[in-house]
Protein backbone atom coordinates (compact mmCIF):
# COMPACT_ATOMS: atom_id res chain seq x y z
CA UNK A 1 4.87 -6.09 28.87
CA UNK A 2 5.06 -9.34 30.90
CA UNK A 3 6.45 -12.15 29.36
CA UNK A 4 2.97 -13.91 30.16
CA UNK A 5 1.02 -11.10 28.27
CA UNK A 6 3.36 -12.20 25.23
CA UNK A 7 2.33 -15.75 24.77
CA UNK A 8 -1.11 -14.67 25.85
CA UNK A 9 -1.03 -12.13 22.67
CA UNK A 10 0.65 -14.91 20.31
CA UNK A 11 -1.52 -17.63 21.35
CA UNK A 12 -4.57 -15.19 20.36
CA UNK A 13 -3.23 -14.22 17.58
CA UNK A 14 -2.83 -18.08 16.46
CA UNK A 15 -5.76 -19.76 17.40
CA UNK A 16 -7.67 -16.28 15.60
CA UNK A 17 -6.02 -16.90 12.36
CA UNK A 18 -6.55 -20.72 12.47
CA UNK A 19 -10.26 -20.56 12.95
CA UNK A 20 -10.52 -17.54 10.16
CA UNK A 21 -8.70 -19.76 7.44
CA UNK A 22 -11.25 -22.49 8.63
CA UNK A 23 -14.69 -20.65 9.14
CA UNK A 24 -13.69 -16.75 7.25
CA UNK A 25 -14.00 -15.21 10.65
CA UNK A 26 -13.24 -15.23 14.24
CA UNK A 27 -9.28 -13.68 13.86
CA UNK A 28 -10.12 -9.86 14.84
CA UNK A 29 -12.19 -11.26 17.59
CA UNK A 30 -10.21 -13.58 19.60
CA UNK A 31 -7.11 -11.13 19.27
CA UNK A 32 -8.89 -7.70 19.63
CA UNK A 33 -10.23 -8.08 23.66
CA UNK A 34 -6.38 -8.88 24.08
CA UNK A 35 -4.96 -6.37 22.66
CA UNK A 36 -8.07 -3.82 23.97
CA UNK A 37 -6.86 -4.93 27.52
CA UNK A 38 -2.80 -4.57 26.91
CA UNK A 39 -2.66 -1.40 25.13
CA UNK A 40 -6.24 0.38 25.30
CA UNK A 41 -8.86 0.94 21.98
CA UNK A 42 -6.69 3.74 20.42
CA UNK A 43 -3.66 2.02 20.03
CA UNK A 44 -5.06 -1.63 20.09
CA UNK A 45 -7.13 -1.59 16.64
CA UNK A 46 -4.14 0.05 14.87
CA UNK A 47 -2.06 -2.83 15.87
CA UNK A 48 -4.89 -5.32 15.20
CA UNK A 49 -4.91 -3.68 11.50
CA UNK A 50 -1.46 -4.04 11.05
CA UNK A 51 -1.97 -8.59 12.26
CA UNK A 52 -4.71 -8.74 10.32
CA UNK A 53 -3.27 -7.06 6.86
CA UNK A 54 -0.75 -9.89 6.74
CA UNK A 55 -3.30 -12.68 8.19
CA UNK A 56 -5.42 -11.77 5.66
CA UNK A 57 -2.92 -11.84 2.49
CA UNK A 58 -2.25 -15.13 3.77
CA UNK A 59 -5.78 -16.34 3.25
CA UNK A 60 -5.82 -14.53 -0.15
CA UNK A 61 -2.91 -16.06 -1.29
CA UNK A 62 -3.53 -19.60 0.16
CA UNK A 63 -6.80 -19.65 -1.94
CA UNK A 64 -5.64 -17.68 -4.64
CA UNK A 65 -6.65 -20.17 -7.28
CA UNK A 66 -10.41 -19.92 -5.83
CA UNK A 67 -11.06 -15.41 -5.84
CA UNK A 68 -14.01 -14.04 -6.83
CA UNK A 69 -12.65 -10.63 -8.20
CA UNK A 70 -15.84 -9.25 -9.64
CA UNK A 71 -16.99 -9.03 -5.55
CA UNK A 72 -14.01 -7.59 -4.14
CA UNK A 73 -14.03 -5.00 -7.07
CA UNK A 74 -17.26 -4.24 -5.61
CA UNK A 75 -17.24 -4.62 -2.34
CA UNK A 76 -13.75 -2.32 -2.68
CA UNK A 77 -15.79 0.92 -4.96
CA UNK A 78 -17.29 2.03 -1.15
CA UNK A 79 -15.66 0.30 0.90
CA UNK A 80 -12.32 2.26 0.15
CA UNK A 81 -14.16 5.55 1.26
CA UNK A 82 -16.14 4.45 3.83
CA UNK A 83 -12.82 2.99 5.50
CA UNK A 84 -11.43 6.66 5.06
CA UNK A 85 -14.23 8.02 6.87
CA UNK A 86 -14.50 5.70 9.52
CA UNK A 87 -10.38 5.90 9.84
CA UNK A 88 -10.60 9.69 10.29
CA UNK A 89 -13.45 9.25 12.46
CA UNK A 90 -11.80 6.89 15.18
CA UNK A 91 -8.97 9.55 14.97
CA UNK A 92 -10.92 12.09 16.72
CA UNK A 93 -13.94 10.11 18.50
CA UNK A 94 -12.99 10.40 22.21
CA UNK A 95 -12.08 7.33 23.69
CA UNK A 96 -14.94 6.94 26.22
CA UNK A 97 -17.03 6.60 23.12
CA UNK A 98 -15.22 3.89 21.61
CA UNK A 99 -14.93 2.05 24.44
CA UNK A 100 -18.34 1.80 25.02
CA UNK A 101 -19.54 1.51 21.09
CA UNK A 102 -16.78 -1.78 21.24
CA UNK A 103 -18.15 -3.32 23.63
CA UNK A 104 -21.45 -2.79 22.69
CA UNK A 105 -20.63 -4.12 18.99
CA UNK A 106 -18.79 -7.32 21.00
CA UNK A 107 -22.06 -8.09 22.95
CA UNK A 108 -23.78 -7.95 19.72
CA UNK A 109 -21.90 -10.30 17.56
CA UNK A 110 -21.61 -12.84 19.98
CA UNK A 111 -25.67 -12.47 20.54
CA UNK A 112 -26.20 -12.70 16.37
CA UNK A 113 -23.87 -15.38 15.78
CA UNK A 114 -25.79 -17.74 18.42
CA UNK A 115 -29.61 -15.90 17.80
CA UNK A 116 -29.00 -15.22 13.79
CA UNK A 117 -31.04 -17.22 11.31
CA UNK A 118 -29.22 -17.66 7.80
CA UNK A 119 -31.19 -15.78 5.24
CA UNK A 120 -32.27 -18.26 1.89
CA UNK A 121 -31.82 -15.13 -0.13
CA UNK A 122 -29.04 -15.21 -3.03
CA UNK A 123 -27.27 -11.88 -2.62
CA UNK A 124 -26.33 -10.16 -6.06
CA UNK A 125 -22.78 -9.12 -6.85
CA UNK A 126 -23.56 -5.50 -6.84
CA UNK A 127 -24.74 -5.29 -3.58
CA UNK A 128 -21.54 -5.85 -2.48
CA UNK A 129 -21.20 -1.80 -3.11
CA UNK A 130 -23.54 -1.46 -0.17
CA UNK A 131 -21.45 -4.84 1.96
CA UNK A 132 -18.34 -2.22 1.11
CA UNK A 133 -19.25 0.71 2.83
CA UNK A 134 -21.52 -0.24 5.75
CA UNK A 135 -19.00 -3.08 6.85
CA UNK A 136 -15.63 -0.67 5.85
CA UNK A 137 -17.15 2.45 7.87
CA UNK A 138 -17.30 -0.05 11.03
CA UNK A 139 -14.27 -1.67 10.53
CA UNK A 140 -12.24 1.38 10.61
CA UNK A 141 -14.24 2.07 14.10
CA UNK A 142 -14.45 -1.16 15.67
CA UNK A 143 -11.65 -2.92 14.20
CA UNK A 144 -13.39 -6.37 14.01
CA UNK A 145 -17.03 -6.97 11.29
CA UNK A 146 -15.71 -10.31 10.35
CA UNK A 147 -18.65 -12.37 12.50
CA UNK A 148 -21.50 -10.10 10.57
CA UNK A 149 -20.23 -9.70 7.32
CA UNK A 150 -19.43 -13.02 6.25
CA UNK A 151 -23.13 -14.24 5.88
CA UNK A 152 -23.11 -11.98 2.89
CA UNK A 153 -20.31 -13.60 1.33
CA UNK A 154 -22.14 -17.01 1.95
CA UNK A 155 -25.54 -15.47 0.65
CA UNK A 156 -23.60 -15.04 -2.72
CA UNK A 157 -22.80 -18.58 -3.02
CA UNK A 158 -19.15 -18.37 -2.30
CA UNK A 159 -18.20 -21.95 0.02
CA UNK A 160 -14.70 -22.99 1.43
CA UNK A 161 -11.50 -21.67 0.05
CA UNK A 162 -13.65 -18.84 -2.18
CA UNK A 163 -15.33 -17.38 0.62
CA UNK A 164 -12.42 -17.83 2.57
CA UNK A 165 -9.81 -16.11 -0.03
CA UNK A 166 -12.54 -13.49 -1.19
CA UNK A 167 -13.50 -12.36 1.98
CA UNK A 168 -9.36 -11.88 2.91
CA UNK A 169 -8.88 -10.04 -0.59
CA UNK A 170 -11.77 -7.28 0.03
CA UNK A 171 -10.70 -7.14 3.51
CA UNK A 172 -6.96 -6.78 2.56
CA UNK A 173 -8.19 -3.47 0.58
CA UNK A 174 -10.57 -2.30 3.66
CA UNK A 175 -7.59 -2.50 5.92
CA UNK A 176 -5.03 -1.14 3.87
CA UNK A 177 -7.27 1.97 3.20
CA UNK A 178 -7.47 2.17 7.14
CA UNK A 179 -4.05 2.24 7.36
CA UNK A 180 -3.50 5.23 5.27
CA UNK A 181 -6.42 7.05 7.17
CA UNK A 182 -4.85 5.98 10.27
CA UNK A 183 -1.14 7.23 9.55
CA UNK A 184 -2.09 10.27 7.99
CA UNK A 185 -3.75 10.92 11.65
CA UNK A 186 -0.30 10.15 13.50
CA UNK A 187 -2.38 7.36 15.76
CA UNK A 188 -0.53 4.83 13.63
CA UNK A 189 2.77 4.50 15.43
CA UNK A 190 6.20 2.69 14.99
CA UNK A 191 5.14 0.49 17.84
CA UNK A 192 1.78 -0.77 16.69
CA UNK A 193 3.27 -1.10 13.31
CA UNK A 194 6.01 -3.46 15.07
CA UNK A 195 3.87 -5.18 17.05
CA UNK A 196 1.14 -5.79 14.04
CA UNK A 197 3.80 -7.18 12.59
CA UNK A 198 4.70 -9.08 14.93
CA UNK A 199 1.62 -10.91 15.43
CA UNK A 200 0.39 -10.96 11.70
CA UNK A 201 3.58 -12.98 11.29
CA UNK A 202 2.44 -15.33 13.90
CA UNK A 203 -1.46 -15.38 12.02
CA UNK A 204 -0.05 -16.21 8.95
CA UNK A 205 1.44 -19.48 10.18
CA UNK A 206 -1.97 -20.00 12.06
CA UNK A 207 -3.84 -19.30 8.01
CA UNK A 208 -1.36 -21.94 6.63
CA UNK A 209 -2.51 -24.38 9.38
CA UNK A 210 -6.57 -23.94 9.04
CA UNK A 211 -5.85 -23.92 4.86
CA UNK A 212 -4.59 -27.58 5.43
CA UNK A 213 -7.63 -28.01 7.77
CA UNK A 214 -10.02 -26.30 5.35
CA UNK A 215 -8.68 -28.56 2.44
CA UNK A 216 -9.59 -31.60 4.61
CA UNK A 217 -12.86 -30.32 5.30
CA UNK A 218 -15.98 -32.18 2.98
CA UNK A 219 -18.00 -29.12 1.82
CA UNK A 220 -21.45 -30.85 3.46
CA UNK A 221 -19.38 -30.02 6.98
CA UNK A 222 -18.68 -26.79 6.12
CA UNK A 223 -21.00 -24.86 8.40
CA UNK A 224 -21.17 -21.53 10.50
């Protein structure tokens, strides 16, 4: 890989974990069209696991003071096995078919987050059993549900660093359970383990930077 594609990757993989300390999402999807176009879908949302795992235990443990448990114990009861599923199930979907369904699911997000209307509903905590498994299952396929499932975490009432650090936490246990489907389907490799690593290193600098933005940030300003 071209020295060029290198900062291109680390600079994604930055300004990604920056903006999902600061608004709970947008990490997976700056960094996952990069890595889609260096190393194709199979090997590209392995690796993007691997980044986020750490960027995400970042958040968690940057805001550590301000978890929700009670909705990550929850959201993780399905989302566990739906992640297993959905790992085992990218394993063996042929590749034309992920290609297309992730760029389908790309077209959509962008066209929700800009068409979407907030709901005034107050989600309850145990429909985070249902957030779990829908949002697990297509994490495991598409590598990237952060843009669509974070309205749900708002919905409950969490704001700032508690829907920042809760939404990291249950998506810590969602990736780590993708992990294990993914290696016990020999598509998780020594290189996209090195080069997750790699770049989660990088995202959890960028999640130290947008915490000291987020702590900045009056709560009235706090929009998505």
């Amino acid at each position: 890989m071209s020295v060029a594609n290198l900062i291109l990757l680390a600079g994604g993989a930055f300004v990604g974990s920056v903006l999902a300390a600061v608004a709970g999402f947008g990490g997976a999807a700056v960094l996952l069209p990069l890595l889609v176009a260096a190393f194709g879908v199979r090997e590209a949302i392995p690796i993007l696991t691997v980044a986020q795992l750490l960027g995400n235990l970042s958040r968690a443990w940057f805001n550590r003071r301000e978890l929700d448990l009670p909705v990550v114990g929850w959201f993780a009861l399905t989302g566990v096995p739906a992640a297993l599923v959905g790992g085992f199930l990218f394993a063996s979907a042929p590749l034309s078919f992920l290609t297309r369904l992730l760029g389908i699911f790309l077209i959509g997000v962008v066209v929700y987050r800009h068409a979407g209307k907030d709901s005034a509903t107050r989600l309850p905590l145990r429909a985070f059993a249902i957030v779990g498994a829908v949002f697990s299952f297509l994490s495991a396929l598409l590598g990237s549900v952060g843009p669509i499932m974070i309205p749900f975490f708002l919905a409950y009432g969490l704001v700032k660093g508690a829907l920042i650090g809760t939404e990291a936490l249950a998506t810590v246990v969602m990736h780590v359970t993708k992990l294990v489907a993914y290696g016990s389907t020999a598509i998780l490799t020594s290189h996209s383990v090195t080069a997750g690593l790699g770049l989660g290193l990088i995202m959890i600098f960028g999640s130290l930077i947008g915490k000291t933005i987020l702590d900045r940030l009056p709560e009235k300003v706090f929009i998505f």
